[in-house]
C-alpha atoms as a PDB file:
ATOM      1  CA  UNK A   1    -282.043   5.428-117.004  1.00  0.00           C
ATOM      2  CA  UNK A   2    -280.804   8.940-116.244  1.00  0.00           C
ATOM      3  CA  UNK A   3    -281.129  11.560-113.809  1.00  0.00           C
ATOM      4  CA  UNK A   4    -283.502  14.481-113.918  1.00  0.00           C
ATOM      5  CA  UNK A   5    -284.292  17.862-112.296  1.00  0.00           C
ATOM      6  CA  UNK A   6    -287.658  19.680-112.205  1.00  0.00           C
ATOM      7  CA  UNK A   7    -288.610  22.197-109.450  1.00  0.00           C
ATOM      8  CA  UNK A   8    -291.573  24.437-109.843  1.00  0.00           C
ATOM      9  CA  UNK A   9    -292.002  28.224-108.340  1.00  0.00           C
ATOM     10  CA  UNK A  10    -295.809  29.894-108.488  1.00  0.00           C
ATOM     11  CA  UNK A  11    -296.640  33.211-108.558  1.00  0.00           C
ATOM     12  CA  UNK A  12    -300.751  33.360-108.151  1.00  0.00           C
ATOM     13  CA  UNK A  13    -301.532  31.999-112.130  1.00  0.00           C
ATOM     14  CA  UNK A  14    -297.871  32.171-113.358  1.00  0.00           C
ATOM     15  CA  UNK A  15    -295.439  29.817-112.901  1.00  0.00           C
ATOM     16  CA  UNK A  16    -291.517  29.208-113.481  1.00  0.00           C
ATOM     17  CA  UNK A  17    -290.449  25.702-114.051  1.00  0.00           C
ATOM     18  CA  UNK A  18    -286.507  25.260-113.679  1.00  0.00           C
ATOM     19  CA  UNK A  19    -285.184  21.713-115.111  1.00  0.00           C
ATOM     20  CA  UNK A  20    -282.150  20.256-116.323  1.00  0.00           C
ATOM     21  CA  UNK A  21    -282.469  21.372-119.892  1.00  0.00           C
ATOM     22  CA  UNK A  22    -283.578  25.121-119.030  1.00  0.00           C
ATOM     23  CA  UNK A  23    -286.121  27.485-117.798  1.00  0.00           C
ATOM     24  CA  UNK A  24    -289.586  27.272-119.281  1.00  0.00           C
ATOM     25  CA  UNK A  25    -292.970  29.273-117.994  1.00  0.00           C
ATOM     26  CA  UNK A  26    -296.849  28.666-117.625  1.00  0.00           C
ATOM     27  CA  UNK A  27    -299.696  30.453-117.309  1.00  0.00           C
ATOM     28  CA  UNK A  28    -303.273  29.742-116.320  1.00  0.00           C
ATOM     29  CA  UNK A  29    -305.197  27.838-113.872  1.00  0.00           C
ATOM     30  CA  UNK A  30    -306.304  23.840-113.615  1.00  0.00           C
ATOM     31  CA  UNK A  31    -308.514  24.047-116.367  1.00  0.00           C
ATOM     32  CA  UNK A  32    -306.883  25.936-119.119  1.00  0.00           C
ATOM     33  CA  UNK A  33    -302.662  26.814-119.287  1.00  0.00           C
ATOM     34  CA  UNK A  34    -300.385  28.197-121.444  1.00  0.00           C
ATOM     35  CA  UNK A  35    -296.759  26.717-121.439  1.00  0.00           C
ATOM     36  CA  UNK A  36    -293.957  27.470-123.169  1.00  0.00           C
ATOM     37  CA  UNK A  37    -290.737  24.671-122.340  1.00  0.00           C
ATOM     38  CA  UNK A  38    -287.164  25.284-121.841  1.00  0.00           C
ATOM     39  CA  UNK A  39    -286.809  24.396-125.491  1.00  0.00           C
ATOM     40  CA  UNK A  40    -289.123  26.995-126.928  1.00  0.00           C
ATOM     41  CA  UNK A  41    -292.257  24.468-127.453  1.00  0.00           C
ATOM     42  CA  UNK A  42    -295.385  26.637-127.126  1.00  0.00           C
ATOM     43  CA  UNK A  43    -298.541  24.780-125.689  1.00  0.00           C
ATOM     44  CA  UNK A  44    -301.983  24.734-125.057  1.00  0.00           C
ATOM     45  CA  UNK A  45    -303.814  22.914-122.213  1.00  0.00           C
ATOM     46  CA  UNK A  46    -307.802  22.233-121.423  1.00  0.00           C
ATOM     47  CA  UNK A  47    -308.666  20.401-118.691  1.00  0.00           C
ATOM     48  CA  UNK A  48    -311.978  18.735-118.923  1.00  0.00           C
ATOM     49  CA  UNK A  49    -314.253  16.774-115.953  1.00  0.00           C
ATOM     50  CA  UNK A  50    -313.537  13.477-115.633  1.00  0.00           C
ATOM     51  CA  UNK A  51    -309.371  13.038-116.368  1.00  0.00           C
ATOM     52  CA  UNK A  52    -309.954  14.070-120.215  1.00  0.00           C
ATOM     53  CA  UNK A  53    -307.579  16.875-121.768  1.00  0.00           C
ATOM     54  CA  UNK A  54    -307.093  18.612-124.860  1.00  0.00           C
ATOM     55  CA  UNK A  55    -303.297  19.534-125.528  1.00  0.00           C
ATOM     56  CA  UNK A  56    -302.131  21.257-128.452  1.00  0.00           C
ATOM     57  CA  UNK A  57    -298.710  22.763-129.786  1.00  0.00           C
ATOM     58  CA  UNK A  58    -298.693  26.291-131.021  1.00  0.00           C
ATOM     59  CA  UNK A  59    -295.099  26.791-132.246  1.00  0.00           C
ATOM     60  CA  UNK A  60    -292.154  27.963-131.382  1.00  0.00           C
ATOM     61  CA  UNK A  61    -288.863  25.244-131.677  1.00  0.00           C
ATOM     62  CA  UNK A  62    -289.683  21.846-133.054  1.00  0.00           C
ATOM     63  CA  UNK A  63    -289.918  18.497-131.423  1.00  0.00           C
ATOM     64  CA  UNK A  64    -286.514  16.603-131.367  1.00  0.00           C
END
């Protein structure tokens, strides 16, 4: 098992998220966020009552 790195600075709705393979960014609240990841991945979050969530991938750089 290897090591990993995450650390997470917020700025009121926007946030940086610094981790071993880069810099990524969100934005948006509990219930709905926008990410894009250190690799380029674009996604979509919903948060729903209950634990349920809706994710989705936009675009951007494929999965490897």
């Amino acid at each position: 098992m290897g090591w990993g790195y995450r650390k997470s600075m917020r700025f009121g709705p926007f946030r940086i998220n610094l981790s071993r393979s880069g810099v990524g960014h969100s934005w948006g609240n509990r219930a709905f966020r926008v990410t894009r990841t250190a690799d380029g991945r674009r996604t979509l979050t919903v948060n729903l009552p209950g634990g349920f969530h809706w994710r989705k991938t936009l675009g951007g750089a494929s999965r490897r």
